[in-house]
N, C-alpha and C. Protein backbone atom coordinates (compact mmCIF):
# COMPACT_ATOMS: atom_id res chain seq x y z
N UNK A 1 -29.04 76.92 194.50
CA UNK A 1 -28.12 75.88 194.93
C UNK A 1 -28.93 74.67 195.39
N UNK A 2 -28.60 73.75 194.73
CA UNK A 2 -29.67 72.36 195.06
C UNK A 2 -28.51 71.86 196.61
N UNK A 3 -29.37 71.34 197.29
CA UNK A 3 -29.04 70.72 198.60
C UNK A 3 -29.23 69.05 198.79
N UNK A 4 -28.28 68.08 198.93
CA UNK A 4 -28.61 66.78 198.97
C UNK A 4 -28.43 66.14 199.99
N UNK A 5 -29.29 65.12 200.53
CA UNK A 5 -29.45 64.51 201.72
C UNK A 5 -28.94 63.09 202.14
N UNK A 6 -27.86 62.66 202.68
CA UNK A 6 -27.96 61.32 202.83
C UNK A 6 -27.80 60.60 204.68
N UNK A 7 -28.16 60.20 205.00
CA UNK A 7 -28.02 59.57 206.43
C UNK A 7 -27.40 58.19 206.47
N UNK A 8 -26.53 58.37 207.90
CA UNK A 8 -26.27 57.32 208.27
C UNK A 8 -25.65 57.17 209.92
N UNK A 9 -25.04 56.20 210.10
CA UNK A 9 -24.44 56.10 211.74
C UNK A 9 -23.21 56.43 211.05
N UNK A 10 -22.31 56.32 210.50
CA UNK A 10 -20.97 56.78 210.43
C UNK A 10 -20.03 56.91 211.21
N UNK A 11 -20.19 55.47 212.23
CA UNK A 11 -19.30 54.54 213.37
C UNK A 11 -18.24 54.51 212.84
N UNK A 12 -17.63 54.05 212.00
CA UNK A 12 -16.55 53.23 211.61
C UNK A 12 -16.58 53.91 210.16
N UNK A 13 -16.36 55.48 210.59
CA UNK A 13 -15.96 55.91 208.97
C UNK A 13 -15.15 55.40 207.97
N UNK A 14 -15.23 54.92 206.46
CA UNK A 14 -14.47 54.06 206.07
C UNK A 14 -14.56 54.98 204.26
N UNK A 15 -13.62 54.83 203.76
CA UNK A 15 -13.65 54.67 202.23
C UNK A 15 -15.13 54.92 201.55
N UNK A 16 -15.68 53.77 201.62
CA UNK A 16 -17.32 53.81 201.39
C UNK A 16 -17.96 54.98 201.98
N UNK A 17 -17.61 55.45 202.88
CA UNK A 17 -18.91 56.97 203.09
C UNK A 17 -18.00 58.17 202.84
N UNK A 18 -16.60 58.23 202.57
CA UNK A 18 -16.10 59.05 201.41
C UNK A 18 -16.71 58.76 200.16
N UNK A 19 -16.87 57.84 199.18
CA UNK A 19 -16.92 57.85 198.11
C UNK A 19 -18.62 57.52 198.39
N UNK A 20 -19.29 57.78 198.86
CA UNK A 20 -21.45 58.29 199.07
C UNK A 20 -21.11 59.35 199.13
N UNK A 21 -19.92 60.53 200.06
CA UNK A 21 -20.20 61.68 199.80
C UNK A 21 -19.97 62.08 198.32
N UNK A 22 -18.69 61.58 197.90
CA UNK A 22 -18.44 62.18 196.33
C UNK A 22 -19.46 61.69 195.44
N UNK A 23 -20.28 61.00 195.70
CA UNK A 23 -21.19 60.57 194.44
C UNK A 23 -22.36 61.59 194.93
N UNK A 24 -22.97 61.87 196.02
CA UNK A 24 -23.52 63.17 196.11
C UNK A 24 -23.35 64.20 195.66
N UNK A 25 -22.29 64.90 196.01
CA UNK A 25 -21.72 65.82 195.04
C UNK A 25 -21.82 66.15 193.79
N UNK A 26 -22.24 64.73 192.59
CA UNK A 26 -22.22 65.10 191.74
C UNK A 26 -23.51 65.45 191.20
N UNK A 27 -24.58 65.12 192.35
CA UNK A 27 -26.00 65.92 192.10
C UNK A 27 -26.35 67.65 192.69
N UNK A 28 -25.75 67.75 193.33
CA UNK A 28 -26.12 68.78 194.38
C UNK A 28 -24.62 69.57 194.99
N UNK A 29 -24.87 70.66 194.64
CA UNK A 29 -23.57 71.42 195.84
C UNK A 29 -23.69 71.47 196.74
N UNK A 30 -24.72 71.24 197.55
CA UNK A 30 -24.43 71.65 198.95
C UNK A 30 -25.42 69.98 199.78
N UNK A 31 -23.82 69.37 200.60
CA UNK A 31 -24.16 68.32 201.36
C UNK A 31 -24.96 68.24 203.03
N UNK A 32 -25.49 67.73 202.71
CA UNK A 32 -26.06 67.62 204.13
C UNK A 32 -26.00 65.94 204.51
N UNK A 33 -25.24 65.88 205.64
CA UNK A 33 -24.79 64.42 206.23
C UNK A 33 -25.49 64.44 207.76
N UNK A 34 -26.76 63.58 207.74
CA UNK A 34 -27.76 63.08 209.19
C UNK A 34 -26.91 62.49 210.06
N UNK A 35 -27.03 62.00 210.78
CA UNK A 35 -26.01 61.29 211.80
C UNK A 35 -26.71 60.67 212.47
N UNK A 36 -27.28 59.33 212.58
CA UNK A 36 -27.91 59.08 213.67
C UNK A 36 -27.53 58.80 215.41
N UNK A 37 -28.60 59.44 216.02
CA UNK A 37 -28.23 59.67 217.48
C UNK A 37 -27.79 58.01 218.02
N UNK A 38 -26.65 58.76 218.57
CA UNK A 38 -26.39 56.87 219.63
C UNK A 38 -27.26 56.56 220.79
N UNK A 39 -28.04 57.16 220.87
CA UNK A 39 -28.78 57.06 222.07
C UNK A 39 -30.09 56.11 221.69
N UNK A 40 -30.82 56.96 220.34
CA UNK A 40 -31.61 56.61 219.42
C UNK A 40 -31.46 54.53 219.02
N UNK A 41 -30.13 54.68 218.74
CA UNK A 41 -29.72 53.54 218.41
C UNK A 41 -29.52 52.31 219.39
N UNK A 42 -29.18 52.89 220.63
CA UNK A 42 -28.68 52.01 221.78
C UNK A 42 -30.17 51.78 222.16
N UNK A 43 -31.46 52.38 222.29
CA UNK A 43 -32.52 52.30 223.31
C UNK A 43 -33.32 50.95 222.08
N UNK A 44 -33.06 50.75 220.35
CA UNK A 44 -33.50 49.89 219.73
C UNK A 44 -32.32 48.57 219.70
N UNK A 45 -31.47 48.63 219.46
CA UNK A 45 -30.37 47.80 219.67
C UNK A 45 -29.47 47.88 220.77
N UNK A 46 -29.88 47.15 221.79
CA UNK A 46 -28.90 47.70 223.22
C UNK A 46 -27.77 46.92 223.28
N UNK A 47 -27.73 45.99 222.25
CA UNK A 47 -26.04 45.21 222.52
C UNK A 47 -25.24 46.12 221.06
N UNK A 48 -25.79 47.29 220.58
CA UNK A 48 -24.86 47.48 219.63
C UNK A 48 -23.35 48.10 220.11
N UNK A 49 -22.41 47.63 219.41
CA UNK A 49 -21.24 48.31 219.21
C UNK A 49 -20.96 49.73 219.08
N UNK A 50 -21.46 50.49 219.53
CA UNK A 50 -21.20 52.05 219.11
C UNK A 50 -19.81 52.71 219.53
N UNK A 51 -19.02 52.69 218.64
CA UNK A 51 -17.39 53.46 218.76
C UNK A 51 -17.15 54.95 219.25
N UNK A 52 -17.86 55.52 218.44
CA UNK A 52 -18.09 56.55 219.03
C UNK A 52 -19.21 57.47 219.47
N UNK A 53 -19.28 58.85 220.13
CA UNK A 53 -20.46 58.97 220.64
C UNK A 53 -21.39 59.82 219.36
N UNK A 54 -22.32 60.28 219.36
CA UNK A 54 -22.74 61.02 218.37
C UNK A 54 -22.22 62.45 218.21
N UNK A 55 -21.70 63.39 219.46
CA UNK A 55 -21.25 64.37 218.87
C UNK A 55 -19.88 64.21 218.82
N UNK A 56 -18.87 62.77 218.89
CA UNK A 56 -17.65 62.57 218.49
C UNK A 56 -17.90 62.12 217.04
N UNK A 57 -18.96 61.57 216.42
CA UNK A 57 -19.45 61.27 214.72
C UNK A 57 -19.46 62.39 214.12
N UNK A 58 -20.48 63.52 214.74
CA UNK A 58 -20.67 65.31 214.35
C UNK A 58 -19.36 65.40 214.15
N UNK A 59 -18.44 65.49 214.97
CA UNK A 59 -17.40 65.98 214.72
C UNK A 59 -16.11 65.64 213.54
N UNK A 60 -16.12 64.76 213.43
CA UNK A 60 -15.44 63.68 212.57
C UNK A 60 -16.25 64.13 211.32
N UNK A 61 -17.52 64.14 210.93
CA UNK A 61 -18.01 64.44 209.77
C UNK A 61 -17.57 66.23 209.50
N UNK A 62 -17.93 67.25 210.31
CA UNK A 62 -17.59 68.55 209.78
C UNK A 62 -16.52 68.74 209.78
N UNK A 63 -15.70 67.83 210.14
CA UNK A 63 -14.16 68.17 209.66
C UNK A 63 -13.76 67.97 207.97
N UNK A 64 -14.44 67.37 207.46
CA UNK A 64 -14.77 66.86 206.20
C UNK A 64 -15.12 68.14 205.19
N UNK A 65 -13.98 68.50 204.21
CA UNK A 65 -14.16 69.49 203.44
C UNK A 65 -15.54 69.13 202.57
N UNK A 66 -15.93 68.32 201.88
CA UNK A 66 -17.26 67.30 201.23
C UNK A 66 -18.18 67.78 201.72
N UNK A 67 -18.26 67.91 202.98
CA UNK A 67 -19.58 67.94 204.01
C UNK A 67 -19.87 69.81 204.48
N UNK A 68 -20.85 69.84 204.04
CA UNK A 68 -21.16 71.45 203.62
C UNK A 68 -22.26 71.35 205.40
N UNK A 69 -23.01 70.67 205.65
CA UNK A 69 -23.81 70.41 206.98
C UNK A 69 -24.07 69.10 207.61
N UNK A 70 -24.04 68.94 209.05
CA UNK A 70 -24.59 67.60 209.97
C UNK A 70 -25.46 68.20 210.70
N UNK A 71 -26.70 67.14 210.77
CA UNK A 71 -27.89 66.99 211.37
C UNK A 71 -27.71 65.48 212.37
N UNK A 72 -28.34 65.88 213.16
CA UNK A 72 -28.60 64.28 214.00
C UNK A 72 -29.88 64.36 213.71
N UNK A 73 -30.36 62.80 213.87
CA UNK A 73 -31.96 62.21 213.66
C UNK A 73 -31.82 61.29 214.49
N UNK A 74 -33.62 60.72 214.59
CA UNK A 74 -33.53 59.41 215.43
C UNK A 74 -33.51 58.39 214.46
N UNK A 75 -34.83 58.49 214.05
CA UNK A 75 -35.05 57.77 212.74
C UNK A 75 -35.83 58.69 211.50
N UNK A 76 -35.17 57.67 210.48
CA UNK A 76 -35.64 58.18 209.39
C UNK A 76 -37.13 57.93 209.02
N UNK A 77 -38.00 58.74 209.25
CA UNK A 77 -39.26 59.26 208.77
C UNK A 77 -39.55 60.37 208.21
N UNK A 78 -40.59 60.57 207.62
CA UNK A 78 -41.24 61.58 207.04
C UNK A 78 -41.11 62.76 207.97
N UNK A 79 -41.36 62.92 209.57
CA UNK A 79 -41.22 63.88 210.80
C UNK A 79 -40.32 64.43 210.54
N UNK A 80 -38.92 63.54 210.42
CA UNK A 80 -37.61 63.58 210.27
C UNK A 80 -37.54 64.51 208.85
N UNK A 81 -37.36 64.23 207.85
CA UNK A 81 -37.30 64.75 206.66
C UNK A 81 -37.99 66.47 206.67
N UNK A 82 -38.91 66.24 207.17
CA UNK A 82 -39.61 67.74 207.45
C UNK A 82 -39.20 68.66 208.07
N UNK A 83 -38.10 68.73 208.93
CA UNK A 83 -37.11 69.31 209.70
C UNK A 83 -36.00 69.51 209.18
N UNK A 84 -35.61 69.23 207.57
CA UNK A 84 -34.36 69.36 207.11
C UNK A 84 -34.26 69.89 205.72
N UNK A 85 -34.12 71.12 205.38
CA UNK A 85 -33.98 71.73 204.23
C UNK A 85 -33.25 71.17 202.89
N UNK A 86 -33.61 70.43 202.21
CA UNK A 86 -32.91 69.74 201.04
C UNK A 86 -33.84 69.39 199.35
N UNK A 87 -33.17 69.48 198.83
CA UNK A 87 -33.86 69.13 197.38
C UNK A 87 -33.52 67.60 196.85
N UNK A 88 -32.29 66.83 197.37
CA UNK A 88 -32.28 65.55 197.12
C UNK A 88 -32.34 64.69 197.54
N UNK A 89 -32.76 63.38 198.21
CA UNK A 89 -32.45 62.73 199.09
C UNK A 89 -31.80 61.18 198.24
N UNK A 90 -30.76 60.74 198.95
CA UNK A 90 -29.88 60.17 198.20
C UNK A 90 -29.83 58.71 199.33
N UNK A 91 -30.57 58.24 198.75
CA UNK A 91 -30.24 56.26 199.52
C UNK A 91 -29.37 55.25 198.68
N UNK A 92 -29.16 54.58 199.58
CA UNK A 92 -28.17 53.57 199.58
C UNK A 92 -28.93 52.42 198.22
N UNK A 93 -28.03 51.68 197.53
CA UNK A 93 -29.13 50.39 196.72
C UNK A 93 -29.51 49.42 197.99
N UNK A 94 -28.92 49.36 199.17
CA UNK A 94 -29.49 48.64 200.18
C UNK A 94 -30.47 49.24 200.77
N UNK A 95 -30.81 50.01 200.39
CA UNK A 95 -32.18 51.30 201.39
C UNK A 95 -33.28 50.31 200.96
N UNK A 96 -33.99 48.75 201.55
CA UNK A 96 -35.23 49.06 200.57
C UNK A 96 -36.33 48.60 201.48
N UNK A 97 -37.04 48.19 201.24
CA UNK A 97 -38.40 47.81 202.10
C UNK A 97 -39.23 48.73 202.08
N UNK A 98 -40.49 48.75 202.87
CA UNK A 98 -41.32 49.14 203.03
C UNK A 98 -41.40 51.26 203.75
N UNK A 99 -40.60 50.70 204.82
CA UNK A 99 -39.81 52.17 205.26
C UNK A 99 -39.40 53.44 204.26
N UNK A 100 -38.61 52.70 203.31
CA UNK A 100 -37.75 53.33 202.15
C UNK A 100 -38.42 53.63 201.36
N UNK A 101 -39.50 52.90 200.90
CA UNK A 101 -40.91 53.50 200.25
C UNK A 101 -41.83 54.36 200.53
N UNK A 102 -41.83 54.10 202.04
CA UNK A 102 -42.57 55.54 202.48
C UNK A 102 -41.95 56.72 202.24
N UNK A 103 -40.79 56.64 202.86
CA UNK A 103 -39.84 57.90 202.58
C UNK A 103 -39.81 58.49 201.18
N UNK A 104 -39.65 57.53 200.19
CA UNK A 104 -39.56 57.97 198.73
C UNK A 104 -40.73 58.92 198.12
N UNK A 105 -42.07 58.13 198.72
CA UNK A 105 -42.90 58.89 198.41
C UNK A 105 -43.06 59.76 199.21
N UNK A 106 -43.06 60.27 200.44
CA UNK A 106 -43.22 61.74 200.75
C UNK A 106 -42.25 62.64 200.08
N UNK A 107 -41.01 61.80 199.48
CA UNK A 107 -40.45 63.37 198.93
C UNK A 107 -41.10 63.47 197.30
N UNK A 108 -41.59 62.53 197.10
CA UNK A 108 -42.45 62.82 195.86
C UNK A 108 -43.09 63.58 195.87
N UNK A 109 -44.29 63.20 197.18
CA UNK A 109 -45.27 64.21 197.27
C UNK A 109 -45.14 65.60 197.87
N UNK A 110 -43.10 66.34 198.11
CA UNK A 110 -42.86 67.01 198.73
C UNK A 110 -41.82 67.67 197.51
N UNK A 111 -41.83 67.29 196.44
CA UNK A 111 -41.21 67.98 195.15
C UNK A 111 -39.92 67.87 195.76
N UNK A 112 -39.24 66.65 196.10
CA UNK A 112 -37.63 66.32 196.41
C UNK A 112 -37.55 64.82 195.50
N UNK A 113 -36.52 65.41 194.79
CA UNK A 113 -35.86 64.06 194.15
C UNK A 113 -35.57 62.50 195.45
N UNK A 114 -35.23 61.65 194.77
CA UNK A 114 -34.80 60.95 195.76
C UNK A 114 -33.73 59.83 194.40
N UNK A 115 -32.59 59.74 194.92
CA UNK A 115 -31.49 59.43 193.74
C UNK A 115 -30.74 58.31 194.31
N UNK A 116 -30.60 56.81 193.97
CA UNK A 116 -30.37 55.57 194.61
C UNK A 116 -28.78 55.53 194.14
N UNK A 117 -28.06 55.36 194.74
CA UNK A 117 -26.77 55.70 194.46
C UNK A 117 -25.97 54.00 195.63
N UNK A 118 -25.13 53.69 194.56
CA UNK A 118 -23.92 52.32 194.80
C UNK A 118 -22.80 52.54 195.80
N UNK A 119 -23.01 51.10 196.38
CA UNK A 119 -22.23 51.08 197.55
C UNK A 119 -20.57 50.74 197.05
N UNK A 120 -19.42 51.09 197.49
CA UNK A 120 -18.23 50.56 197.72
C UNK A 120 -17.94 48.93 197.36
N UNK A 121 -17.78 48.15 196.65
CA UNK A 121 -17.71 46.84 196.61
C UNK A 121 -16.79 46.65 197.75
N UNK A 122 -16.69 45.57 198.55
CA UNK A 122 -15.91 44.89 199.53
C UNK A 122 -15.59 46.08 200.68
N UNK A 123 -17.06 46.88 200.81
CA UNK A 123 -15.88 47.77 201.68
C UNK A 123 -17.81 47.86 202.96
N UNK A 124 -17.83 47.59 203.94
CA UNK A 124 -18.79 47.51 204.89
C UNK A 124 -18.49 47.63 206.60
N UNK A 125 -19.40 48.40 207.04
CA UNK A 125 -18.75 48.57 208.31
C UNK A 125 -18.79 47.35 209.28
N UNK A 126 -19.71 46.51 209.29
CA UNK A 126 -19.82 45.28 209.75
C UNK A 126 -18.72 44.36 209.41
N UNK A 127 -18.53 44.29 208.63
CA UNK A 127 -17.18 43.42 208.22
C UNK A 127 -16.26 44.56 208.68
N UNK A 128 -15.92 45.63 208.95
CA UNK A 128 -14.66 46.18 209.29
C UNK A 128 -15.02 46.00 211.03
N UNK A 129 -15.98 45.99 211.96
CA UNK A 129 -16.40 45.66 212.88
C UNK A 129 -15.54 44.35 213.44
N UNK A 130 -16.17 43.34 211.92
CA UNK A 130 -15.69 41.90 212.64
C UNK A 130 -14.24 42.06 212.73
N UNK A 131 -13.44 42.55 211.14
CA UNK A 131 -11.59 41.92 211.14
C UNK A 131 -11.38 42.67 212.51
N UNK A 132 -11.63 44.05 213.03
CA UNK A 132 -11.39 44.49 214.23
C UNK A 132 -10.96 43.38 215.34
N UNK A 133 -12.35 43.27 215.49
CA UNK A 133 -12.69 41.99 216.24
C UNK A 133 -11.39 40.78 216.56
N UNK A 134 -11.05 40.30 214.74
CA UNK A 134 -10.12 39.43 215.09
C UNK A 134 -8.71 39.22 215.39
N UNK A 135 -8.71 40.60 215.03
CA UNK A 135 -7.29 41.43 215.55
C UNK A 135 -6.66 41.48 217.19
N UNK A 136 -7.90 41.22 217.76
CA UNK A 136 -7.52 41.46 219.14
C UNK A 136 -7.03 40.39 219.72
């Protein structure tokens, strides 16, 4: 059974990280969804918006028939990756820089695919952040 990997904050679950899980799926049966810690996030960005807490995100994700496992991380590194049983790792077409390269190649050099997979057109949590915003 191949196992596939994708991370994110998954604040403002939306459409778009339904349809990253179903495009996972079609590599791998068995999902594994990271979660990053709010704590992690608040101590690098201390004015962020965080909606909910991280084990109210955990929770919200394993309710999710799609979602076969959740992991929390701090950040995504190689440390990170080494602690998590998987054969695919699946980034965003926005995953890129220097970071994203490192990562790519340790799963190279760790016999794990790594499979760049398309975002949602018009659909972003930042922009669902802001209309929030102007709603009030």
């Amino acid at each position: 059974m191949a196992k596939i990997l994708t991370f994110g904050v998954y604040d403002y679950f939306h459409i778009g990280h339904l349809r990253l899980f179903k495009q996972c799926k079609r590599y791998a049966d068995y999902l594994i969804v990271a979660v990053q810690n709010g704590d992690y996030i608040l101590k690098y960005k201390p004015d962020a918006q965080v909606l909910y807490t991280t084990g109210e995100r955990v929770e919200i994700l394993e309710a999710l028939r799609i979602v076969d496992e959740v992991v929390v991380y701090d950040s995504v590194v190689p440390e990170t990756l080494e602690n998590i049983d998987f054969d695919i790792l699946a980034l965003g077409e926005d995953h890129v820089g220097d970071r994203f390269e490192r990562i790519a190649g340790w799963c190279g050099a760790h016999n794990k695919n790594v499979v760049r997979l398309k975002r949602t057109p018009g659909i972003c949590s930042s922009e669902i952040k802001e209309q929030l915003r102007t709603l009030q």
